[in-house]
C-alpha atoms as a PDB file:
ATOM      1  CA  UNK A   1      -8.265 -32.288   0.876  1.00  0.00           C
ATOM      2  CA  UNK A   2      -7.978 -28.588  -0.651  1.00  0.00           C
ATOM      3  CA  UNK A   3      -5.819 -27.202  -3.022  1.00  0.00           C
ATOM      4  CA  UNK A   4      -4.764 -23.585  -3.286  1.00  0.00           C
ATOM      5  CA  UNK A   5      -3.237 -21.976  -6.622  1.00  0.00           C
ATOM      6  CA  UNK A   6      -1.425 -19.276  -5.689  1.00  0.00           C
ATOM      7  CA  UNK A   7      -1.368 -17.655  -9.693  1.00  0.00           C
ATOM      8  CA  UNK A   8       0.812 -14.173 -10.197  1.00  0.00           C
ATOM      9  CA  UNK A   9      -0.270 -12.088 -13.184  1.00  0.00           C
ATOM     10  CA  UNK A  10       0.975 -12.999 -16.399  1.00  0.00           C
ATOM     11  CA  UNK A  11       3.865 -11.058 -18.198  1.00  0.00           C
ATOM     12  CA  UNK A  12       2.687  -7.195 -18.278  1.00  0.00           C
ATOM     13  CA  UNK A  13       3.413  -4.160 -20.543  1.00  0.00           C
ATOM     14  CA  UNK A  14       7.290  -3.060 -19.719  1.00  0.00           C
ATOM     15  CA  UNK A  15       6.987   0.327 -17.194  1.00  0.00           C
ATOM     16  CA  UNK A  16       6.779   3.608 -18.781  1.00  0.00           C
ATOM     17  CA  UNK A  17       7.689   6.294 -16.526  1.00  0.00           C
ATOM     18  CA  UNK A  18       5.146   8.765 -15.723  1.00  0.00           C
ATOM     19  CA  UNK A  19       2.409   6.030 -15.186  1.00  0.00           C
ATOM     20  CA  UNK A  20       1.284   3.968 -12.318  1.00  0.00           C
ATOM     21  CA  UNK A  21       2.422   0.164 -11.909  1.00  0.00           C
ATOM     22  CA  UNK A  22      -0.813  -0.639 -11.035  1.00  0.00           C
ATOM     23  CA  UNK A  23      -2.014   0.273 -14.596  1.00  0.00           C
ATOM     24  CA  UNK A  24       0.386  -1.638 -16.359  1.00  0.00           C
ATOM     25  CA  UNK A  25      -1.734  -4.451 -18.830  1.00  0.00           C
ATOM     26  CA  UNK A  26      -1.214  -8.013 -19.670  1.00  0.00           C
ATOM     27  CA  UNK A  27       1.810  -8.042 -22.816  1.00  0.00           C
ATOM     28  CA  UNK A  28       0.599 -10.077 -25.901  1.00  0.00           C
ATOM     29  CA  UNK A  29       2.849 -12.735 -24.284  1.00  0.00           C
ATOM     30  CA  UNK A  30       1.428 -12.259 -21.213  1.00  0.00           C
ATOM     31  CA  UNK A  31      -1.893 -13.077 -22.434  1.00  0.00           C
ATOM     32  CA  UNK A  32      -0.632 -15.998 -24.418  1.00  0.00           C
ATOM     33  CA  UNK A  33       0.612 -17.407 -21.172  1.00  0.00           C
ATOM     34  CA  UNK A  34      -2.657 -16.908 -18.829  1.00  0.00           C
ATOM     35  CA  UNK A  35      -4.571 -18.502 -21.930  1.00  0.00           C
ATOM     36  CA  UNK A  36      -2.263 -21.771 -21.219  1.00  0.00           C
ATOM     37  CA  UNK A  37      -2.795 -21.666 -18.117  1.00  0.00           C
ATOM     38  CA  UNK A  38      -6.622 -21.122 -17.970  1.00  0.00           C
ATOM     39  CA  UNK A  39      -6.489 -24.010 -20.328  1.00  0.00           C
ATOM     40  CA  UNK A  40      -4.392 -26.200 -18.135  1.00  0.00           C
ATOM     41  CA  UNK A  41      -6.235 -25.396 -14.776  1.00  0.00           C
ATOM     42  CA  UNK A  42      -9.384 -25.980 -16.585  1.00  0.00           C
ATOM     43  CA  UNK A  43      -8.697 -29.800 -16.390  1.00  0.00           C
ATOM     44  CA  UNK A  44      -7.672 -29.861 -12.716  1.00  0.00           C
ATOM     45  CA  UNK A  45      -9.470 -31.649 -10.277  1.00  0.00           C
ATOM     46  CA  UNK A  46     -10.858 -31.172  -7.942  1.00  0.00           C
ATOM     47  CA  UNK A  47     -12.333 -28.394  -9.687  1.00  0.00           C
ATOM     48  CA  UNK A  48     -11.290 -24.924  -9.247  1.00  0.00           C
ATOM     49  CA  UNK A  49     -14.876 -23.038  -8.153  1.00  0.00           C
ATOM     50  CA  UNK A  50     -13.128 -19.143  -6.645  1.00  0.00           C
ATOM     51  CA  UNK A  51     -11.095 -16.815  -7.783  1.00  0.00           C
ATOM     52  CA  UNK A  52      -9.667 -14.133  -5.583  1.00  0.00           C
ATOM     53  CA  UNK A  53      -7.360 -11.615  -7.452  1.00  0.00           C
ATOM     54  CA  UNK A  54      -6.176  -7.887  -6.393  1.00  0.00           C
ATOM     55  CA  UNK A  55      -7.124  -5.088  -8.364  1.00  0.00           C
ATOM     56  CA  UNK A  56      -4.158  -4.357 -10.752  1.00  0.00           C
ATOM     57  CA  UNK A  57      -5.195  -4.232 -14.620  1.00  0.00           C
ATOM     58  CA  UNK A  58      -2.586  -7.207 -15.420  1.00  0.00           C
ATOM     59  CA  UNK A  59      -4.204  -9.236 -12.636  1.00  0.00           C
ATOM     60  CA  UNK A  60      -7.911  -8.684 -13.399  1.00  0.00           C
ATOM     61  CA  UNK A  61      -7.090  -9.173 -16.749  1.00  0.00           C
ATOM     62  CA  UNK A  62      -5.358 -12.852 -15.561  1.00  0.00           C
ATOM     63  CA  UNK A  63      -8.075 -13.593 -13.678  1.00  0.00           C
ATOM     64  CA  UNK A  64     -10.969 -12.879 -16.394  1.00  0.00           C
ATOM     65  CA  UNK A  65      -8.859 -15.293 -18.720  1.00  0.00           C
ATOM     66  CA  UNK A  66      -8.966 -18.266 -16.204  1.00  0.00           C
ATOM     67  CA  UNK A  67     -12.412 -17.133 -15.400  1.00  0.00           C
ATOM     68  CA  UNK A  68     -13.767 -17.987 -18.763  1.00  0.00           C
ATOM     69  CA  UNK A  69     -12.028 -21.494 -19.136  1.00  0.00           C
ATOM     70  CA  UNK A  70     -13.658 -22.142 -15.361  1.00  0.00           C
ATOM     71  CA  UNK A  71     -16.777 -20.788 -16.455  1.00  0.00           C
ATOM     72  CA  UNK A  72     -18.539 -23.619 -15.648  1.00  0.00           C
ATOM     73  CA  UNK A  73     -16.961 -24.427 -12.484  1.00  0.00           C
ATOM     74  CA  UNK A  74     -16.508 -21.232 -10.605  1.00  0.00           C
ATOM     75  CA  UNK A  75     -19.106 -19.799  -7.712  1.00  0.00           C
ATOM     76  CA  UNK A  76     -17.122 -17.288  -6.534  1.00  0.00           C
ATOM     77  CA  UNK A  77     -14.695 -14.492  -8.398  1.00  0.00           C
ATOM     78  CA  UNK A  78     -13.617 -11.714  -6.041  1.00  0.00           C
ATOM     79  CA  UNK A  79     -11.715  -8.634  -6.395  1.00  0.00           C
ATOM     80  CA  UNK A  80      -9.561  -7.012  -3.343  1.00  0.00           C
ATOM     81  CA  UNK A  81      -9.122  -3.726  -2.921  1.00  0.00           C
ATOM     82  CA  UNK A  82      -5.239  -3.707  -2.611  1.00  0.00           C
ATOM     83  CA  UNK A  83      -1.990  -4.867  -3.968  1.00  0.00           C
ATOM     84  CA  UNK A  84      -0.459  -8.846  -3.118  1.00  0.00           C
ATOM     85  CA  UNK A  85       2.795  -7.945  -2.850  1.00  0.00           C
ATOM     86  CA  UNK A  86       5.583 -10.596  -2.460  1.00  0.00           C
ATOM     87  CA  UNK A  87       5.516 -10.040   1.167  1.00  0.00           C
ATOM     88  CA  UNK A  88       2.000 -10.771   1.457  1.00  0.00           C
ATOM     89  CA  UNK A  89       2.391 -14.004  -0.315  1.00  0.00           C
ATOM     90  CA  UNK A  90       5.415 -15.063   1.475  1.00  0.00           C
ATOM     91  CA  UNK A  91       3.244 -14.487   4.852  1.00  0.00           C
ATOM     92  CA  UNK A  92       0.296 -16.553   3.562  1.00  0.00           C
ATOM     93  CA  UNK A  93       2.267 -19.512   2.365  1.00  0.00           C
ATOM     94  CA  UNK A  94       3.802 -19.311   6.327  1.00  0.00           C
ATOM     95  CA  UNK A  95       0.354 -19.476   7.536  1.00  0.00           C
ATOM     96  CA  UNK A  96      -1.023 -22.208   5.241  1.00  0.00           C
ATOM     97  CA  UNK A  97       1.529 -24.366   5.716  1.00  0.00           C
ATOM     98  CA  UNK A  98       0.798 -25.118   9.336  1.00  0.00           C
ATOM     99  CA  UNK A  99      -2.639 -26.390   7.736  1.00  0.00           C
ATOM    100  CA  UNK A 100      -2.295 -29.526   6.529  1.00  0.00           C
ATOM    101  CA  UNK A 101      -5.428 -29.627   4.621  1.00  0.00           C
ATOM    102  CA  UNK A 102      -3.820 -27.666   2.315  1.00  0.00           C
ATOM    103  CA  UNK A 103      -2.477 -28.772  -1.458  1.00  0.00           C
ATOM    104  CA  UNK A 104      -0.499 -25.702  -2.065  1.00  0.00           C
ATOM    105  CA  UNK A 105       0.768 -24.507  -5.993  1.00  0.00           C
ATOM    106  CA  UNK A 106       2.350 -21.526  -6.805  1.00  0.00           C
ATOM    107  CA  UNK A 107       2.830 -20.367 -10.104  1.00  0.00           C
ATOM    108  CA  UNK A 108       4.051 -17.515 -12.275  1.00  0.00           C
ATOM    109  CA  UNK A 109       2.927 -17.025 -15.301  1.00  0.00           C
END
C-alpha cells in the first residue's frame, strides 16, 4: 500500500500590504510547528522517500525542514512552479480517492 501526506505550510508571517503572498515566510511558530512535524514524520513507516512542494517561501521553507529530518530517506524533493491552492487540493483528494492504493493524510501545520 502507499501513503500520501498531503502537508500545508506551517504558520507564516501575518500579510503586510504592499507585498506579495507568495513571499510571506514561515512565523517563529510556524517553524516551531514544521520542526514537530519533520520530527514526527521522520518515524513513519513506510518511509517517506519524495517531497513535492510549490514554490511559495513558507512552503519551501516547510519542505527544507522535513527534508532534513528525512535526510536519509528521501530520493526525490521537487519544486512546482505554481501555487496549490485549496481548490487544487480539494480536486486531488477527489481523484485519489477512487484509488484504493492510497493511505491518504492531510495535515496543517
Amino acid at each position: 500500500m502507499k501513503f500520501l501526506y498531503l502537508i500545508r505550510h506551517a504558520k507564516a508571517e501575518p500579510f503586510i500590504e504592499g507585498t506579495e503572498d507568495h513571499d510571506r515566510k514561515l512565523s517563529n511558530k510556524g517553524i516551531q510547528r514544521a520542526n514537530n512535524l519533520a520530527s514526527w514524520l521522520s518515524k513513519k513507516t513506510p518511509i517517506i522517500q519524495e517531497l513535492h512542494f510549490s514554490s511559495s517561501i513558507r512552503t519551501i521553507q516547510t519542505a527544507d525542514i522535513v527534508s532534513k529530518a528525512l535526510s536519509d530517506n528521501l530520493l526525490k524533493s521537487i519544486s512546482f512552479n505554481f501555487i496549490i491552492n485549496r481548490q487544487i487540493i480539494k480536486n486531488m483528494i477527489f481523484i485519489l480517492a477512487s484509488f484504493s492504493v492510497f493511505y491518504l493524510h492531510f495535515f496543517s501545520v
